[in-house]
N, C-alpha and C. Protein backbone atom coordinates (compact mmCIF):
# COMPACT_ATOMS: atom_id res chain seq x y z
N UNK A 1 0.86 -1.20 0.00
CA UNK A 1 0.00 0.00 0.00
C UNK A 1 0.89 1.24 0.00
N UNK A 2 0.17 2.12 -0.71
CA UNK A 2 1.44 3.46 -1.06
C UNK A 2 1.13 4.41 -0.15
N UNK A 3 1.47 4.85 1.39
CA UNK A 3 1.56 5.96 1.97
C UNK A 3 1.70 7.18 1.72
N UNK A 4 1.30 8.11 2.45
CA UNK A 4 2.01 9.48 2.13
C UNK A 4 2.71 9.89 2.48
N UNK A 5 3.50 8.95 3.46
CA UNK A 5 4.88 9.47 3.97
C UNK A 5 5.70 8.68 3.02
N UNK A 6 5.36 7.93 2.27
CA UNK A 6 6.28 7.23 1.16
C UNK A 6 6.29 8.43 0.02
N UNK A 7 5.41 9.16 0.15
CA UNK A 7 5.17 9.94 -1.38
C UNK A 7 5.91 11.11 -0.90
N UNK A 8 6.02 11.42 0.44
CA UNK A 8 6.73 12.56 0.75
C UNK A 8 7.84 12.42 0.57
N UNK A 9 8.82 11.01 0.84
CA UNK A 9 9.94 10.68 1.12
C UNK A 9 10.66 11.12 -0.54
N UNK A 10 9.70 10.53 -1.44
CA UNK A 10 10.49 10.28 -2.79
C UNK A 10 10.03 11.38 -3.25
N UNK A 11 9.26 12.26 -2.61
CA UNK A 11 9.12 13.81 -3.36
C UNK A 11 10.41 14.63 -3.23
N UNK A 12 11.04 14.46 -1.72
CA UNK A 12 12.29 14.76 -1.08
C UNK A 12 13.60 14.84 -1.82
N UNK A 13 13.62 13.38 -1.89
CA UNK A 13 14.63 12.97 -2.29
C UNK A 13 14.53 13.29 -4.13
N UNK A 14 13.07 13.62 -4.87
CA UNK A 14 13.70 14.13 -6.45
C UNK A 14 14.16 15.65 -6.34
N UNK A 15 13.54 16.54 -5.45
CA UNK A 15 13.99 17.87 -5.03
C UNK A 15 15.30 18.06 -4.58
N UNK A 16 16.14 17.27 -3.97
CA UNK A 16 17.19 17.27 -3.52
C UNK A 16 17.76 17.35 -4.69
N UNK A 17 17.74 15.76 -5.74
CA UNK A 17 18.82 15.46 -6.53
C UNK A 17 18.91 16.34 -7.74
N UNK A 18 17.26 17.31 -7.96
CA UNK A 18 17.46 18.28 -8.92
C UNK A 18 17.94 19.49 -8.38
N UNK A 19 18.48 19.80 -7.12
CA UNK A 19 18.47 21.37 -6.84
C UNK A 19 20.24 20.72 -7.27
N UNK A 20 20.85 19.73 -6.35
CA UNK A 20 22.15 19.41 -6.74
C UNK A 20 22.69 19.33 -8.42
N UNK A 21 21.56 19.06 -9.10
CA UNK A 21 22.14 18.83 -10.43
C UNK A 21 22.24 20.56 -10.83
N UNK A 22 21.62 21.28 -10.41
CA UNK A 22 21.03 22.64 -10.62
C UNK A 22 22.50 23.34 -10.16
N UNK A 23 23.37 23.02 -8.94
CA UNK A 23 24.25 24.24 -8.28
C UNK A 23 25.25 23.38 -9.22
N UNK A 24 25.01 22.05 -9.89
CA UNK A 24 26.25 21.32 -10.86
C UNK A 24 26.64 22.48 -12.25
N UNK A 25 25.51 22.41 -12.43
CA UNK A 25 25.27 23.26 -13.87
C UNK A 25 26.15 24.56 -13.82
N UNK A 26 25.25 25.20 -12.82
CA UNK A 26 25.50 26.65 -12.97
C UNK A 26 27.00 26.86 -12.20
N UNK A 27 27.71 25.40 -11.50
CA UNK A 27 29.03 26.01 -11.13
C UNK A 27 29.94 25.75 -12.41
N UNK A 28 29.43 24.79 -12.95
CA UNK A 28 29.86 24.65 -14.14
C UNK A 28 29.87 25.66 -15.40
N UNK A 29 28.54 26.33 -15.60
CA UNK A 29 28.93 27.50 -16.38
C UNK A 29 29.31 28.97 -16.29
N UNK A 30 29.50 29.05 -14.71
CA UNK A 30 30.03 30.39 -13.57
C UNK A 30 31.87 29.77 -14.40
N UNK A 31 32.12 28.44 -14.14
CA UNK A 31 33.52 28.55 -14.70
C UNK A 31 33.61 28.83 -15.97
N UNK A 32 33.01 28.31 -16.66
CA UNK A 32 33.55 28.30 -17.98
C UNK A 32 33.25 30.00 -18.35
N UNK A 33 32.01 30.47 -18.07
CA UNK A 33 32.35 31.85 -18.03
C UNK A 33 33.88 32.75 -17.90
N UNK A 34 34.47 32.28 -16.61
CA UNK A 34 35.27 32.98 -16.08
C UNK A 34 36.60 32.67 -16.85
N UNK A 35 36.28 31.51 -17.51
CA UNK A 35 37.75 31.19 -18.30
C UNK A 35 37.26 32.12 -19.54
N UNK A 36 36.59 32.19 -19.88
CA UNK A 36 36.26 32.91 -21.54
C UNK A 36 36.05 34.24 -21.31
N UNK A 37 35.71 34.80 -19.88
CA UNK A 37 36.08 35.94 -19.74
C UNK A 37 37.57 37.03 -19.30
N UNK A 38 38.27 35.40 -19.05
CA UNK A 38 39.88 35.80 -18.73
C UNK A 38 40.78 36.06 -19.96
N UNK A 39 40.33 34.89 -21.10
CA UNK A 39 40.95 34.73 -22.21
C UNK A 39 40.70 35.97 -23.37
N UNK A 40 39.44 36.64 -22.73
CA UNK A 40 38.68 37.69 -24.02
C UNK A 40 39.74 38.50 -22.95
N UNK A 41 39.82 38.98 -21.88
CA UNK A 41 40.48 40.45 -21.76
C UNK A 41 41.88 40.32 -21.43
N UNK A 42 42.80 38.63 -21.83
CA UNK A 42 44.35 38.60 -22.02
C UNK A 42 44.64 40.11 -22.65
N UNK A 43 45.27 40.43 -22.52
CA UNK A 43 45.96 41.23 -23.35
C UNK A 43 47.02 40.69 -24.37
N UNK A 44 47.18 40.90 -25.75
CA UNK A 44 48.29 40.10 -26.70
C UNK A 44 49.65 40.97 -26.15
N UNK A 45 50.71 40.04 -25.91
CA UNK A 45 52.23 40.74 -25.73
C UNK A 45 52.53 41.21 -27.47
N UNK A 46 53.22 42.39 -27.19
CA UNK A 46 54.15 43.00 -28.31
C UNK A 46 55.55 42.32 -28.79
N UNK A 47 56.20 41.98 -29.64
CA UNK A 47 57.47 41.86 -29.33
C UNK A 47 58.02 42.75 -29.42
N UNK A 48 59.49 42.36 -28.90
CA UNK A 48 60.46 43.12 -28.41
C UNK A 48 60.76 44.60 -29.65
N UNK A 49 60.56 44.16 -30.77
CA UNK A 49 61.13 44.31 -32.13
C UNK A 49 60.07 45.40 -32.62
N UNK A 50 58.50 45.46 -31.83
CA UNK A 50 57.80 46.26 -32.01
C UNK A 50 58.17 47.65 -32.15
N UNK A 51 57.39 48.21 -33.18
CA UNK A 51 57.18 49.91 -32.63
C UNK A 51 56.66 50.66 -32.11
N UNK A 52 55.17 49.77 -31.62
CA UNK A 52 54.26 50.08 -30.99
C UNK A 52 54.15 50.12 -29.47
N UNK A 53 55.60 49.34 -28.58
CA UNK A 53 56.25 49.53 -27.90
C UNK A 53 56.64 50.75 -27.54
N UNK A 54 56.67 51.62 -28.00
CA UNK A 54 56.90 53.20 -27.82
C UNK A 54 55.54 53.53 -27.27
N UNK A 55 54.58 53.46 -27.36
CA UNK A 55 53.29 53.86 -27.12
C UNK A 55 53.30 55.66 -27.20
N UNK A 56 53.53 55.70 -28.54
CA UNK A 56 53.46 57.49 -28.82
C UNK A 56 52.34 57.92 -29.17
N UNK A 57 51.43 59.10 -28.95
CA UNK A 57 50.29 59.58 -28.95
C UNK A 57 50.41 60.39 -30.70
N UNK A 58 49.82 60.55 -30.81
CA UNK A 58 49.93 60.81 -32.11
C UNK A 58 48.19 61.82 -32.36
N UNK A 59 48.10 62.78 -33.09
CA UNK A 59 46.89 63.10 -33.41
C UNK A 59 46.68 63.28 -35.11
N UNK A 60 45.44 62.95 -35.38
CA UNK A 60 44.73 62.34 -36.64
C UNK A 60 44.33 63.38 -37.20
N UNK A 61 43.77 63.41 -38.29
CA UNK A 61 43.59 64.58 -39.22
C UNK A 61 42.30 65.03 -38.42
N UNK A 62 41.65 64.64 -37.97
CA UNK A 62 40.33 65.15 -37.41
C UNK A 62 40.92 65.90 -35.78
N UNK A 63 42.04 65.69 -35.21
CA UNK A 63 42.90 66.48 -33.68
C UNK A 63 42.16 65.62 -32.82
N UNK A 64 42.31 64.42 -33.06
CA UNK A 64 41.04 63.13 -32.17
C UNK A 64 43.21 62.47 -31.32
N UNK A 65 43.16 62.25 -30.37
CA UNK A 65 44.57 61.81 -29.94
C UNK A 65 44.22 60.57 -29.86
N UNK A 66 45.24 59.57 -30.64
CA UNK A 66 45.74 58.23 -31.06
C UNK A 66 46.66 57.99 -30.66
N UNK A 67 46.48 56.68 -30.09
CA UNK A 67 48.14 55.92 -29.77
C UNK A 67 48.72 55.52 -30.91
N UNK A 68 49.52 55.65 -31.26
CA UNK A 68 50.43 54.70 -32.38
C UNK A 68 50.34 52.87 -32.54
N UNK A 69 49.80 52.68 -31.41
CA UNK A 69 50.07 51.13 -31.05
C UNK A 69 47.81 50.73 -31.97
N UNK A 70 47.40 51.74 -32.14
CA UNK A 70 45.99 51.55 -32.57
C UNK A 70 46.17 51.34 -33.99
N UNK A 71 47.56 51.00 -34.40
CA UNK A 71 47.97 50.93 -35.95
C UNK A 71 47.53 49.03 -36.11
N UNK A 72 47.77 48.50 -35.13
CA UNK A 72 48.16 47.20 -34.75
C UNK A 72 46.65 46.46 -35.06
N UNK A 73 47.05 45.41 -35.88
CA UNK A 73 45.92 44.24 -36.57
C UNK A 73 46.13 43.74 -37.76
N UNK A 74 46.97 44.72 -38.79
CA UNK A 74 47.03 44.55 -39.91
C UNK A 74 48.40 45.50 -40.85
N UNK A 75 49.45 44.43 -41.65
CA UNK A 75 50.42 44.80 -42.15
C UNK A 75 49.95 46.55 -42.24
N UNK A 76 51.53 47.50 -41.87
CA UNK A 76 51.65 48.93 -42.35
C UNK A 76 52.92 49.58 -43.28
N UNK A 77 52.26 50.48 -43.89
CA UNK A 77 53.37 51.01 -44.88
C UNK A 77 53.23 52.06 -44.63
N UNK A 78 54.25 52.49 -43.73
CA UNK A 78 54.92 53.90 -43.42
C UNK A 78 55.85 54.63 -43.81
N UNK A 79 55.57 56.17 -43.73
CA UNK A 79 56.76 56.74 -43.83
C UNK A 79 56.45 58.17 -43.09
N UNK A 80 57.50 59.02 -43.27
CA UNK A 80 57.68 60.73 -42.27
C UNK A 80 57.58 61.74 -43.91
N UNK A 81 56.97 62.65 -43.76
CA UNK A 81 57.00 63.75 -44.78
C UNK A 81 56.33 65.15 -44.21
N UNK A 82 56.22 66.18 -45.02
CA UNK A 82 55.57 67.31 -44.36
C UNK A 82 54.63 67.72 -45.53
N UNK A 83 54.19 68.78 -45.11
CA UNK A 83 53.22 68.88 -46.58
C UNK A 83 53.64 70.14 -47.13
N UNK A 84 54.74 71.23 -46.90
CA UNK A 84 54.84 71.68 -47.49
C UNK A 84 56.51 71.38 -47.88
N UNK A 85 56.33 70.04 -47.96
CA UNK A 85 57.70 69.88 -49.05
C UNK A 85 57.73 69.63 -50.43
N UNK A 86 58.46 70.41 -51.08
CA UNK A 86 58.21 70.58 -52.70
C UNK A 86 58.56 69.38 -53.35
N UNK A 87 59.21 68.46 -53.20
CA UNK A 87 60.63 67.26 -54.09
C UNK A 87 59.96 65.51 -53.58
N UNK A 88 60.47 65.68 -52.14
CA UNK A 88 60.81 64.73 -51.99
C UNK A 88 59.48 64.14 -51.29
N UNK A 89 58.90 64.59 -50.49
CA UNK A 89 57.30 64.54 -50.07
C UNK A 89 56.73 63.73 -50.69
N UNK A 90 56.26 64.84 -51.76
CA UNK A 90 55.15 64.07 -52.78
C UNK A 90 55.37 62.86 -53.64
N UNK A 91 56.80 62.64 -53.68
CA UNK A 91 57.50 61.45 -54.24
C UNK A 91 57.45 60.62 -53.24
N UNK A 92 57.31 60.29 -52.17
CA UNK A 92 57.37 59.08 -51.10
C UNK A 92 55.82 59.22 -51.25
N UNK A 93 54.98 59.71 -50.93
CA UNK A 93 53.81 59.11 -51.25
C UNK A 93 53.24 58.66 -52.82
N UNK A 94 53.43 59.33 -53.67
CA UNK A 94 53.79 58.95 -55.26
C UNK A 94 53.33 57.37 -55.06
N UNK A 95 54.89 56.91 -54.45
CA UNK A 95 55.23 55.64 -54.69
C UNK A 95 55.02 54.74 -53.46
N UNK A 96 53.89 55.35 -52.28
CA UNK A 96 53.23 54.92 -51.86
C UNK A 96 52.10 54.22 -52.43
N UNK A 97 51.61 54.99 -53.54
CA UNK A 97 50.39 55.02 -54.04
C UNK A 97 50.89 53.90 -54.77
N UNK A 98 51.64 53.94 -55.88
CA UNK A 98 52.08 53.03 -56.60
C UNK A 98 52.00 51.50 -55.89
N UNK A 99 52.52 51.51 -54.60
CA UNK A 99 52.06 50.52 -54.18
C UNK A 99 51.22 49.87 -53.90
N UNK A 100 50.26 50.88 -53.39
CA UNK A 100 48.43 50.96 -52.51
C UNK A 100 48.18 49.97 -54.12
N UNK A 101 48.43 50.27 -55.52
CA UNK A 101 47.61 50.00 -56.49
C UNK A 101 47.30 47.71 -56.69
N UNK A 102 49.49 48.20 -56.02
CA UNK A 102 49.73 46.71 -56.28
C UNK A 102 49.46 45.82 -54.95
N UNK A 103 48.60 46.45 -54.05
CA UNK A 103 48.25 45.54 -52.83
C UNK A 103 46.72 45.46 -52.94
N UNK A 104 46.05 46.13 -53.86
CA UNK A 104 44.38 46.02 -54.55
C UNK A 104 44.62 45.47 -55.67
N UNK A 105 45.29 45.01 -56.31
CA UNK A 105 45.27 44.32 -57.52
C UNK A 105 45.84 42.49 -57.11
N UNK A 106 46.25 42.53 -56.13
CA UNK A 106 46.51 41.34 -55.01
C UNK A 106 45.53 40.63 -54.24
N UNK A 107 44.50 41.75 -53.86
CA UNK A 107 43.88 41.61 -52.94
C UNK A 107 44.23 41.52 -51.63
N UNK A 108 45.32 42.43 -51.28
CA UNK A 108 46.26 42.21 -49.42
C UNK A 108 45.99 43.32 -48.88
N UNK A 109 45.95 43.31 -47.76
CA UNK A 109 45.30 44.09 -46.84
C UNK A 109 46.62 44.81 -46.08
N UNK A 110 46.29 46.33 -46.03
CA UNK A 110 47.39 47.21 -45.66
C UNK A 110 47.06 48.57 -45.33
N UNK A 111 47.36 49.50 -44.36
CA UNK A 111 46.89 50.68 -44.30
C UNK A 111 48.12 51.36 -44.28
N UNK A 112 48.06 52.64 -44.98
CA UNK A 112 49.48 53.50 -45.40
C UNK A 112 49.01 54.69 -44.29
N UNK A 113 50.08 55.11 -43.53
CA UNK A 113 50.89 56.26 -43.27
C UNK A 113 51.87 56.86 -42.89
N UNK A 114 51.31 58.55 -43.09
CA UNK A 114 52.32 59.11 -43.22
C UNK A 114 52.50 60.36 -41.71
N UNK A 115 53.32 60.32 -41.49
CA UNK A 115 53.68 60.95 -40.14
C UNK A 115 54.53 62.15 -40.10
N UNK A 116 53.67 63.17 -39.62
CA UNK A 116 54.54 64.65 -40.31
C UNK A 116 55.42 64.49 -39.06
N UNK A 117 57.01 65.50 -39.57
CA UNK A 117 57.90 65.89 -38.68
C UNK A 117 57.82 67.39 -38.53
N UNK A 118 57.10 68.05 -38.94
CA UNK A 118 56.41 69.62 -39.00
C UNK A 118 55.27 69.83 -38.20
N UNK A 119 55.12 69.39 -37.43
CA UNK A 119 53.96 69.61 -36.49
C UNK A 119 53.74 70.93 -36.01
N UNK A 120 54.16 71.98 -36.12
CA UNK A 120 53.68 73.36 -35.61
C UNK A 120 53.16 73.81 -36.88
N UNK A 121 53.81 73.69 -38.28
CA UNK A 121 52.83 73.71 -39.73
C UNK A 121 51.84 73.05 -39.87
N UNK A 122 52.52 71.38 -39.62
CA UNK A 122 51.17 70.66 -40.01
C UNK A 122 50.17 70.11 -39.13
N UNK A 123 49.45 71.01 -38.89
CA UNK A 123 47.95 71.00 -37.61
C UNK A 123 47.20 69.79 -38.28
N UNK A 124 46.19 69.11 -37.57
CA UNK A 124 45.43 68.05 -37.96
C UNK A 124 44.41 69.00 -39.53
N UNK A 125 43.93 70.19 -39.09
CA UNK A 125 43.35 70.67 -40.63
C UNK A 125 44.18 70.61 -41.87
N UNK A 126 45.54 70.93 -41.69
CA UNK A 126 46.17 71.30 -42.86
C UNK A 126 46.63 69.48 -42.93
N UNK A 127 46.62 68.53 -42.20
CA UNK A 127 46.80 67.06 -42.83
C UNK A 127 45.85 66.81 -43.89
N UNK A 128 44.60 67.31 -42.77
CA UNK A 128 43.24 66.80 -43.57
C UNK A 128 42.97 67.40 -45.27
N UNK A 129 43.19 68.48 -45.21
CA UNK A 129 43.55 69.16 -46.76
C UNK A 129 44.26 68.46 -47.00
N UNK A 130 45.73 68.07 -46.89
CA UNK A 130 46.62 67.61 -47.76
C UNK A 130 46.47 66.29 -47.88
N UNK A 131 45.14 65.30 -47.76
CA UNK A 131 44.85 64.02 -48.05
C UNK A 131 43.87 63.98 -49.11
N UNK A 132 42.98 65.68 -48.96
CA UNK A 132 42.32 65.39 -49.88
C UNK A 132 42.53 66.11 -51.26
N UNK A 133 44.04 66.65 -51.46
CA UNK A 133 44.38 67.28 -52.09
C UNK A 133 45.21 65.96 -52.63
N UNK A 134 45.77 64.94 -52.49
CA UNK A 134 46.56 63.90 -52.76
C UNK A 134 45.34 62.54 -53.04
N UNK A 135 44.21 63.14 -52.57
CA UNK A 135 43.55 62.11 -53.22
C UNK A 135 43.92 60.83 -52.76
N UNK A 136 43.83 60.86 -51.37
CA UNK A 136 44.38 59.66 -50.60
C UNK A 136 43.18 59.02 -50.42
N UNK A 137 42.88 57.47 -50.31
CA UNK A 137 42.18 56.81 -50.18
C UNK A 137 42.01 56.59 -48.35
N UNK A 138 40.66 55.66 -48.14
CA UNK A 138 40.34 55.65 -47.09
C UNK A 138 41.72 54.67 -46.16
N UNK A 139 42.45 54.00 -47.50
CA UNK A 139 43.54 53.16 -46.33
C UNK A 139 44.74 53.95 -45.87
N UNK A 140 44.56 55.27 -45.91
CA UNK A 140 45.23 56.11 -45.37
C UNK A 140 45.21 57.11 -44.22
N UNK A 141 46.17 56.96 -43.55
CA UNK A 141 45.72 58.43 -42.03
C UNK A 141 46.89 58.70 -42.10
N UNK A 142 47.16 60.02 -41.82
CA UNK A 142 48.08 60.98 -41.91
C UNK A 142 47.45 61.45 -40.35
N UNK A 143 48.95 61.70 -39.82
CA UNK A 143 49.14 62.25 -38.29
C UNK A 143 50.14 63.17 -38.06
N UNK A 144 49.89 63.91 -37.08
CA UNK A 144 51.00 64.57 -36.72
C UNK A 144 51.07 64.96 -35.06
N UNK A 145 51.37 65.98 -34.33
CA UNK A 145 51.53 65.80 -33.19
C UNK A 145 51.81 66.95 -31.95
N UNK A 146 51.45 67.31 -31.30
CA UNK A 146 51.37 68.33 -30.79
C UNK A 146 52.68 68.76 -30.23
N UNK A 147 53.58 68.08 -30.39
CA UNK A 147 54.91 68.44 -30.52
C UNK A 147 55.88 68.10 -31.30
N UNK A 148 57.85 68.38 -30.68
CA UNK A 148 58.42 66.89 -31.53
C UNK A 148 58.97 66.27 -31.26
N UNK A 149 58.67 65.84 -29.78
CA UNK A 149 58.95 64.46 -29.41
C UNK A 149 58.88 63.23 -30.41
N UNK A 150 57.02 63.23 -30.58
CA UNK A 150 57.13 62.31 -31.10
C UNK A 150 57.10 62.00 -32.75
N UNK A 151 57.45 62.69 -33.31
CA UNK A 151 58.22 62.27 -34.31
C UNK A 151 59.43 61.82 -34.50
N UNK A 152 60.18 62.77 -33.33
CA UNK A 152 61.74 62.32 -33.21
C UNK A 152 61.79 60.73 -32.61
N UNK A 153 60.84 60.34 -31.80
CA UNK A 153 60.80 58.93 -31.04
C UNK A 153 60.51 57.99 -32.45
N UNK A 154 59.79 58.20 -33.56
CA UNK A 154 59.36 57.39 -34.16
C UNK A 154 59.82 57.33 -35.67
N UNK A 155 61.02 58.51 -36.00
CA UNK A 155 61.93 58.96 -37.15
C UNK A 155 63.40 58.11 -36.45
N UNK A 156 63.58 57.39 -35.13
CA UNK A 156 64.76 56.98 -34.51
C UNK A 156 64.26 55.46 -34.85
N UNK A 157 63.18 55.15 -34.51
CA UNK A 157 63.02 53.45 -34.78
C UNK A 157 62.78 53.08 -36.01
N UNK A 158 62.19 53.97 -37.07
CA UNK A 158 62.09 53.93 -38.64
C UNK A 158 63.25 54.13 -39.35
N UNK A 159 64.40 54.63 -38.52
CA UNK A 159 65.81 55.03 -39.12
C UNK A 159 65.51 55.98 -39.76
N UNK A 160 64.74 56.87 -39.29
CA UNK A 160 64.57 58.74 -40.70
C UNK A 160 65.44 59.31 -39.90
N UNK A 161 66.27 60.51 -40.41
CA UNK A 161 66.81 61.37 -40.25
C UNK A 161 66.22 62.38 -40.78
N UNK A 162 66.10 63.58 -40.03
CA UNK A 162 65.50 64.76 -40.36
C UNK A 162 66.29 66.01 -40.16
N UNK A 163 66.29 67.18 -40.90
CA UNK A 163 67.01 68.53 -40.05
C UNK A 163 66.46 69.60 -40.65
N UNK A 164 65.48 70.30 -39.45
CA UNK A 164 64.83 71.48 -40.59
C UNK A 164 66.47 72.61 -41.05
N UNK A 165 65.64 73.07 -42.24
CA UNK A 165 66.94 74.17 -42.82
C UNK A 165 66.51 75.73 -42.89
N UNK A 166 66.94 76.09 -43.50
CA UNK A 166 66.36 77.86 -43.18
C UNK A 166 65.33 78.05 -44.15
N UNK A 167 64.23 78.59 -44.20
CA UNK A 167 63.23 78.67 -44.92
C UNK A 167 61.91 77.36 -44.67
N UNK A 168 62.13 76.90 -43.55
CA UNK A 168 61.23 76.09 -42.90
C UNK A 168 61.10 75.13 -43.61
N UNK A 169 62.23 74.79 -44.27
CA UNK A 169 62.43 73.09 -45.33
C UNK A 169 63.08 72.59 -44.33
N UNK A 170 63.33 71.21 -44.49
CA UNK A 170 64.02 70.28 -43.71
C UNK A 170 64.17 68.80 -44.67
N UNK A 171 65.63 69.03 -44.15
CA UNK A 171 66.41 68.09 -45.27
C UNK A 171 65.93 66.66 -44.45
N UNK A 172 65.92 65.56 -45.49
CA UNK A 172 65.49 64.17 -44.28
C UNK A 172 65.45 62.75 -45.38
N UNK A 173 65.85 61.84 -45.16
CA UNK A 173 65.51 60.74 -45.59
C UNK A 173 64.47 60.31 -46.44
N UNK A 174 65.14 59.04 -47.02
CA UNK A 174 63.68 58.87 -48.37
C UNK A 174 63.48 57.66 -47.81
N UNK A 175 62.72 57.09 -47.01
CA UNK A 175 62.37 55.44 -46.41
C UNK A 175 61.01 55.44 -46.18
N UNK A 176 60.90 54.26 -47.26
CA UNK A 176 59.50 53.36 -46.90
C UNK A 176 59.59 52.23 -46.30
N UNK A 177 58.71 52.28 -44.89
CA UNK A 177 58.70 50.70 -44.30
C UNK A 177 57.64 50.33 -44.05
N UNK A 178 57.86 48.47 -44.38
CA UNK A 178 56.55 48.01 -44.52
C UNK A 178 56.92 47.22 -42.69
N UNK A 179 55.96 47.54 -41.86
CA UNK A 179 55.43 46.87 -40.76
C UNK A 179 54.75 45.77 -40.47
N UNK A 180 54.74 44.79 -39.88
CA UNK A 180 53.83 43.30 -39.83
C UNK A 180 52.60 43.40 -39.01
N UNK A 181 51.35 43.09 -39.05
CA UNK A 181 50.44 43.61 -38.25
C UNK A 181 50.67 43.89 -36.84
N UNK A 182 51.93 43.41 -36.00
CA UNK A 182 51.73 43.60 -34.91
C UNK A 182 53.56 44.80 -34.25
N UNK A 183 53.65 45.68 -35.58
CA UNK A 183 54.76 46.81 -35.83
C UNK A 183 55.99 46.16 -35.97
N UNK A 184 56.21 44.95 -36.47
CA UNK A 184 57.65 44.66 -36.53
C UNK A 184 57.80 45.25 -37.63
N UNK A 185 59.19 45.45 -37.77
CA UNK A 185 59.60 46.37 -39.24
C UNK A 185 59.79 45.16 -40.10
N UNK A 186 59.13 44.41 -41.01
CA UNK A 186 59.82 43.50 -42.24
C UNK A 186 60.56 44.38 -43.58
N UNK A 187 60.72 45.26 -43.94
CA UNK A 187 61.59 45.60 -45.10
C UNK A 187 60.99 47.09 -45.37
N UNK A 188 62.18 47.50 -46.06
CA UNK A 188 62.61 48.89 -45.89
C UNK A 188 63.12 49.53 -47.25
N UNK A 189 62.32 50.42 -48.01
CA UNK A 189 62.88 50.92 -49.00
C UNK A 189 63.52 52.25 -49.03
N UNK A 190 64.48 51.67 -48.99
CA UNK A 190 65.50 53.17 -48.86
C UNK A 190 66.66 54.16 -50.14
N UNK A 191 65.41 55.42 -50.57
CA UNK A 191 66.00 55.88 -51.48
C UNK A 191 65.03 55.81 -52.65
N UNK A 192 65.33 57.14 -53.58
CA UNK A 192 63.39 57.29 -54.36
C UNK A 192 63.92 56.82 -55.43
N UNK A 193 65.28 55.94 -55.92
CA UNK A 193 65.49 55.25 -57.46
C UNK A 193 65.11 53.64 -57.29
N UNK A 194 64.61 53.39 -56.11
CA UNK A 194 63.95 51.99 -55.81
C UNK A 194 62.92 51.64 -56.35
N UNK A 195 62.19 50.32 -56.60
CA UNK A 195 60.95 50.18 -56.70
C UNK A 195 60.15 49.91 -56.07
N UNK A 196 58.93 50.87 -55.54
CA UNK A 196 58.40 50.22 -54.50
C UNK A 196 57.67 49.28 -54.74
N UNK A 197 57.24 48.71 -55.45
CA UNK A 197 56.81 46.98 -55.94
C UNK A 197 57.28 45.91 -55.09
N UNK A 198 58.41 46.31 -55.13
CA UNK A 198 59.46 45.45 -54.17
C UNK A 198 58.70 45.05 -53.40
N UNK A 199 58.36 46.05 -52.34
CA UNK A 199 58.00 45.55 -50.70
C UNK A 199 56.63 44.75 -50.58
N UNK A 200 55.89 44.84 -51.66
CA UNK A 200 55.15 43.69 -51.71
C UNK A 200 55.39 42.42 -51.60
N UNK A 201 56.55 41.82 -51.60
CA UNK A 201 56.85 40.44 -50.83
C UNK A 201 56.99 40.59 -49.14
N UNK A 202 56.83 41.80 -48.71
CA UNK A 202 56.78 41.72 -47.63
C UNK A 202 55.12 42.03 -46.85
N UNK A 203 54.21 42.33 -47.53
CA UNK A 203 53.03 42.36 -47.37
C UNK A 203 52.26 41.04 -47.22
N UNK A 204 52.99 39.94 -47.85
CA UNK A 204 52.18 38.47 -48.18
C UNK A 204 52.47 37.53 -46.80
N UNK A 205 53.45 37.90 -45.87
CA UNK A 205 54.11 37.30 -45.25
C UNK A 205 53.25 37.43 -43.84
């Protein structure tokens, strides 16, 4: 004969074994949470070899302040110029462009810039003109900086040499470098009788 203290007993005992399966679950997905929430906010290490290691502030054609290290995700092709240089300027981006053509005709992914060493000339407005006066595409940002620290910090790890001269020119290096998404320098074109075609074996890599 079936009691009701029999019906109580085994009412008991299924309440028990589901509240236990219940604190199983949820300690179980309290962890796995906590691992997938440890692993999403790792931070990735830099290497040593980085440039983004400098962590230089930098401001954008719009005067919005950028770290340099916000370059980081995807191969870069850099270089230093000013915008009111007559010669050699417009020839490093020239053959920037020349390149931009042969990394869309590839299909490789790359964002170009260019980093003034004129920063009391070149204000974030007068970048912004001179991108759209060059007819620079969207894979381009041009920066410069509210001082010159940091150009000098980032013309020392690119190997530019710079020296303004009298008449607010400044004599300086002809180097294009291509960067690996995470700022290592892979290859370096140095000097405007080069081809920059070249450094497209270093874009694939």
């Amino acid at each position: 004969m079936f009691y009701l203290r029999d019906f109580v007993l085994i009412a008991s005992l299924v309440s028990a074994l589901s509240a236990s399966a219940v604190q199983a679950h949820e300690h179980e997905h309290q962890h796995h949470d906590k691992n997938e929430t440890s692993e999403a906010v790792e931070p990735t290490k830099l290497s040593e070899e980085s440039i983004y290691n400098l962590g230089s502030e930098l401001l954008d054609s719009n005067g919005k302040k950028v770290s340099i290290v916000s370059l980081k995700g995807q191969p870069v092709v850099i270089s230093m110029a000013y915008t009111s240089c007559a010669y050699a300027c417009p020839l490093i981006i020239s053959q920037m462009q020349q390149l931009e053509k042969e990394v869309e005709a590839q299909g490789l992914k790359a964002r170009f810039v260019i980093v003034s060493f004129d920063p009391k000339v070149d204000t974030p407005s007068v970048m912004k003109k001179y991108a759209e006066k060059r007819k620079l595409s969207s894979r381009w940002n041009l920066y410069t900086s509210s001082s010159d620290k940091t150009p000098r910090e980032i013309a020392n790890l690119l190997g530019i040499k710079y020296k303004k001269m009298e008449g607010n020119d400044y004599d300086h290096s002809f180097i294009i470098t291509v960067l690996d998404k995470d700022g290592v320098i892979r290859g370096q074109q140095i000097g405007a009788d080069k081809e920059p075609k070249e450094l497209i074996k270093f874009l694939k890599n």
